[in-house]
Protein backbone atom coordinates (compact mmCIF):
# COMPACT_ATOMS: atom_id res chain seq x y z
CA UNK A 1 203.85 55.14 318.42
CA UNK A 2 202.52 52.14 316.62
CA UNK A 3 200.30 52.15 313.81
CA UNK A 4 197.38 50.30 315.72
CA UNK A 5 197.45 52.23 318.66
CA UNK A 6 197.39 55.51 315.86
CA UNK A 7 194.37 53.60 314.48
CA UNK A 8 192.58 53.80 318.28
CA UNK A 9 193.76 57.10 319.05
CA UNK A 10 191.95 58.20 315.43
CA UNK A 11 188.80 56.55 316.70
CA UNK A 12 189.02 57.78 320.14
CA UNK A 13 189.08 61.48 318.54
CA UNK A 14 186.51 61.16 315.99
CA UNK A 15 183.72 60.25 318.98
CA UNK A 16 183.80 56.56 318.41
CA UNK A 17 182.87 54.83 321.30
CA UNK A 18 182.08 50.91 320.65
CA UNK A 19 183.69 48.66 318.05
CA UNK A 20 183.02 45.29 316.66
CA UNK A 21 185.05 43.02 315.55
CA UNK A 22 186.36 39.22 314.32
CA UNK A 23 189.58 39.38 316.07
CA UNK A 24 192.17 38.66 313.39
CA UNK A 25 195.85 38.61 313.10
CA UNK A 26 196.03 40.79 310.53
CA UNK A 27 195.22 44.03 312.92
CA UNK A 28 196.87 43.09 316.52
CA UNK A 29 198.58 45.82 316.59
CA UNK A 30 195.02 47.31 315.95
CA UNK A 31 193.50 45.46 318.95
CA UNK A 32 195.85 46.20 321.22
CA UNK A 33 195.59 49.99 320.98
CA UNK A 34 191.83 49.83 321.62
CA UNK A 35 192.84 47.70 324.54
CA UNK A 36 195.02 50.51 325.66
CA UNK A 37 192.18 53.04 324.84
CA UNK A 38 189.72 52.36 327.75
CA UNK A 39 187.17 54.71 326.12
CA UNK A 40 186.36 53.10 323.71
CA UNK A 41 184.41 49.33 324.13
CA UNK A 42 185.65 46.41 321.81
CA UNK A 43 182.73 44.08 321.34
CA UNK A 44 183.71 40.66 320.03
CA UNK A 45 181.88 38.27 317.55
CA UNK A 46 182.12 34.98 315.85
CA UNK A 47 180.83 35.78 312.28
CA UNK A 48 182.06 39.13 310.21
CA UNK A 49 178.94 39.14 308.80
CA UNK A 50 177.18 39.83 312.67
CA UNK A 51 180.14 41.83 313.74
CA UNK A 52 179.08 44.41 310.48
CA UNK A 53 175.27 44.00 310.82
CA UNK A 54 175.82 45.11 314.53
CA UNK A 55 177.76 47.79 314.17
CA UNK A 56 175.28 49.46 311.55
CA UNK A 57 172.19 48.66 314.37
CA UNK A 58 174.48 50.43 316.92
CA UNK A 59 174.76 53.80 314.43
CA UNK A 60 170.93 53.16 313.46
CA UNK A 61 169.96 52.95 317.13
CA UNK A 62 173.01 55.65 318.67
CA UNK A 63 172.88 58.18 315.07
CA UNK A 64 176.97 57.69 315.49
CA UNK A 65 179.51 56.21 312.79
CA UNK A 66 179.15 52.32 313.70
CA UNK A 67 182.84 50.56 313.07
CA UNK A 68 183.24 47.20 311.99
CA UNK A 69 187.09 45.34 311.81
CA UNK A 70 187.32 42.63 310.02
CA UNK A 71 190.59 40.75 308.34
CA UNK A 72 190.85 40.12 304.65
CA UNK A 73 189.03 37.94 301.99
CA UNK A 74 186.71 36.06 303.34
CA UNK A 75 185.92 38.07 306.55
CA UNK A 76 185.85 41.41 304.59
CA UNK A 77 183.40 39.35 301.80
CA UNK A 78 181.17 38.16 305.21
CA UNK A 79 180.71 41.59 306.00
CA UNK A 80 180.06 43.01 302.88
CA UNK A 81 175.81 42.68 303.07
CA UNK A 82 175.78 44.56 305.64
CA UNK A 83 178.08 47.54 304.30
CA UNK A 84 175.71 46.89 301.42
CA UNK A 85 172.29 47.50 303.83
CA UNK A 86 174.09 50.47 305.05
CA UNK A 87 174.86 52.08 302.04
CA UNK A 88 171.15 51.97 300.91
CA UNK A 89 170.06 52.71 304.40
CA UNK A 90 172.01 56.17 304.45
CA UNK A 91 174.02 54.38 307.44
CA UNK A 92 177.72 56.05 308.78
CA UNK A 93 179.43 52.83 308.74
CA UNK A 94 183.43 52.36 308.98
CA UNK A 95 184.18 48.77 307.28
CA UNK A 96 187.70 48.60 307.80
CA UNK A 97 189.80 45.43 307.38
CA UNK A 98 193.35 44.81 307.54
CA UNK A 99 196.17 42.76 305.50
CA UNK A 100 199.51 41.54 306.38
CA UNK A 101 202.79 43.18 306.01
CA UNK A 102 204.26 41.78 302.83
CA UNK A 103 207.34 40.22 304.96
CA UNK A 104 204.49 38.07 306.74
CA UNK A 105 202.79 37.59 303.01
CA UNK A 106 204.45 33.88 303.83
CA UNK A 107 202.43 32.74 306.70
CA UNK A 108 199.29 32.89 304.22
């Protein structure tokens, strides 16, 4: 099994349902197992920053864990105000982000 589809399979057993996301290149392998898990909903964004603030509306709104991907540095620091309302707001929030494999530390 591959990491990333471990990664959805987690998810899939904890309950999560919906999760947003910056698609990346850093967590493919991460994307494609939610792909391949059809119960759970990927919902795409443009800014990490909207992608974070709307998964902690979805756990305000739903009382679930809301789950955020996001790659690393600067989409990681674009979420980060909105893992900061949802620490103060008592929020379940996942903020995960991703970096490469150090044989792909290159491409950077």
């Amino acid at each position: 099994m591959i990491a990333g589809h471990a990664v959805a399979q987690c998810l899939r057993n904890e309950g999560v349902r919906h999760v947003f996301c910056v698609p990346g290149e850093s967590y493919v392998a991460v994307l494609d197992g939610l792909y391949s898990t059809p119960e759970i909903r990927l919902i795409t964004n443009r800014q990490e920053g909207g992608a974070c603030f709307m998964a902690e509306g979805y756990a305000k709104a739903t009382r679930m864990p809301g789950v955020c991907l996001v790659t690393r540095g600067p989409g990681a620091t674009n979420a980060s105000i909105a893992v900061h309302s949802a620490k103060y707001d008592s929020v379940p929030l996942l903020h995960a982000f991703f970096r490469h494999h150090r044989q792909m530390g290159h491409r950077d």
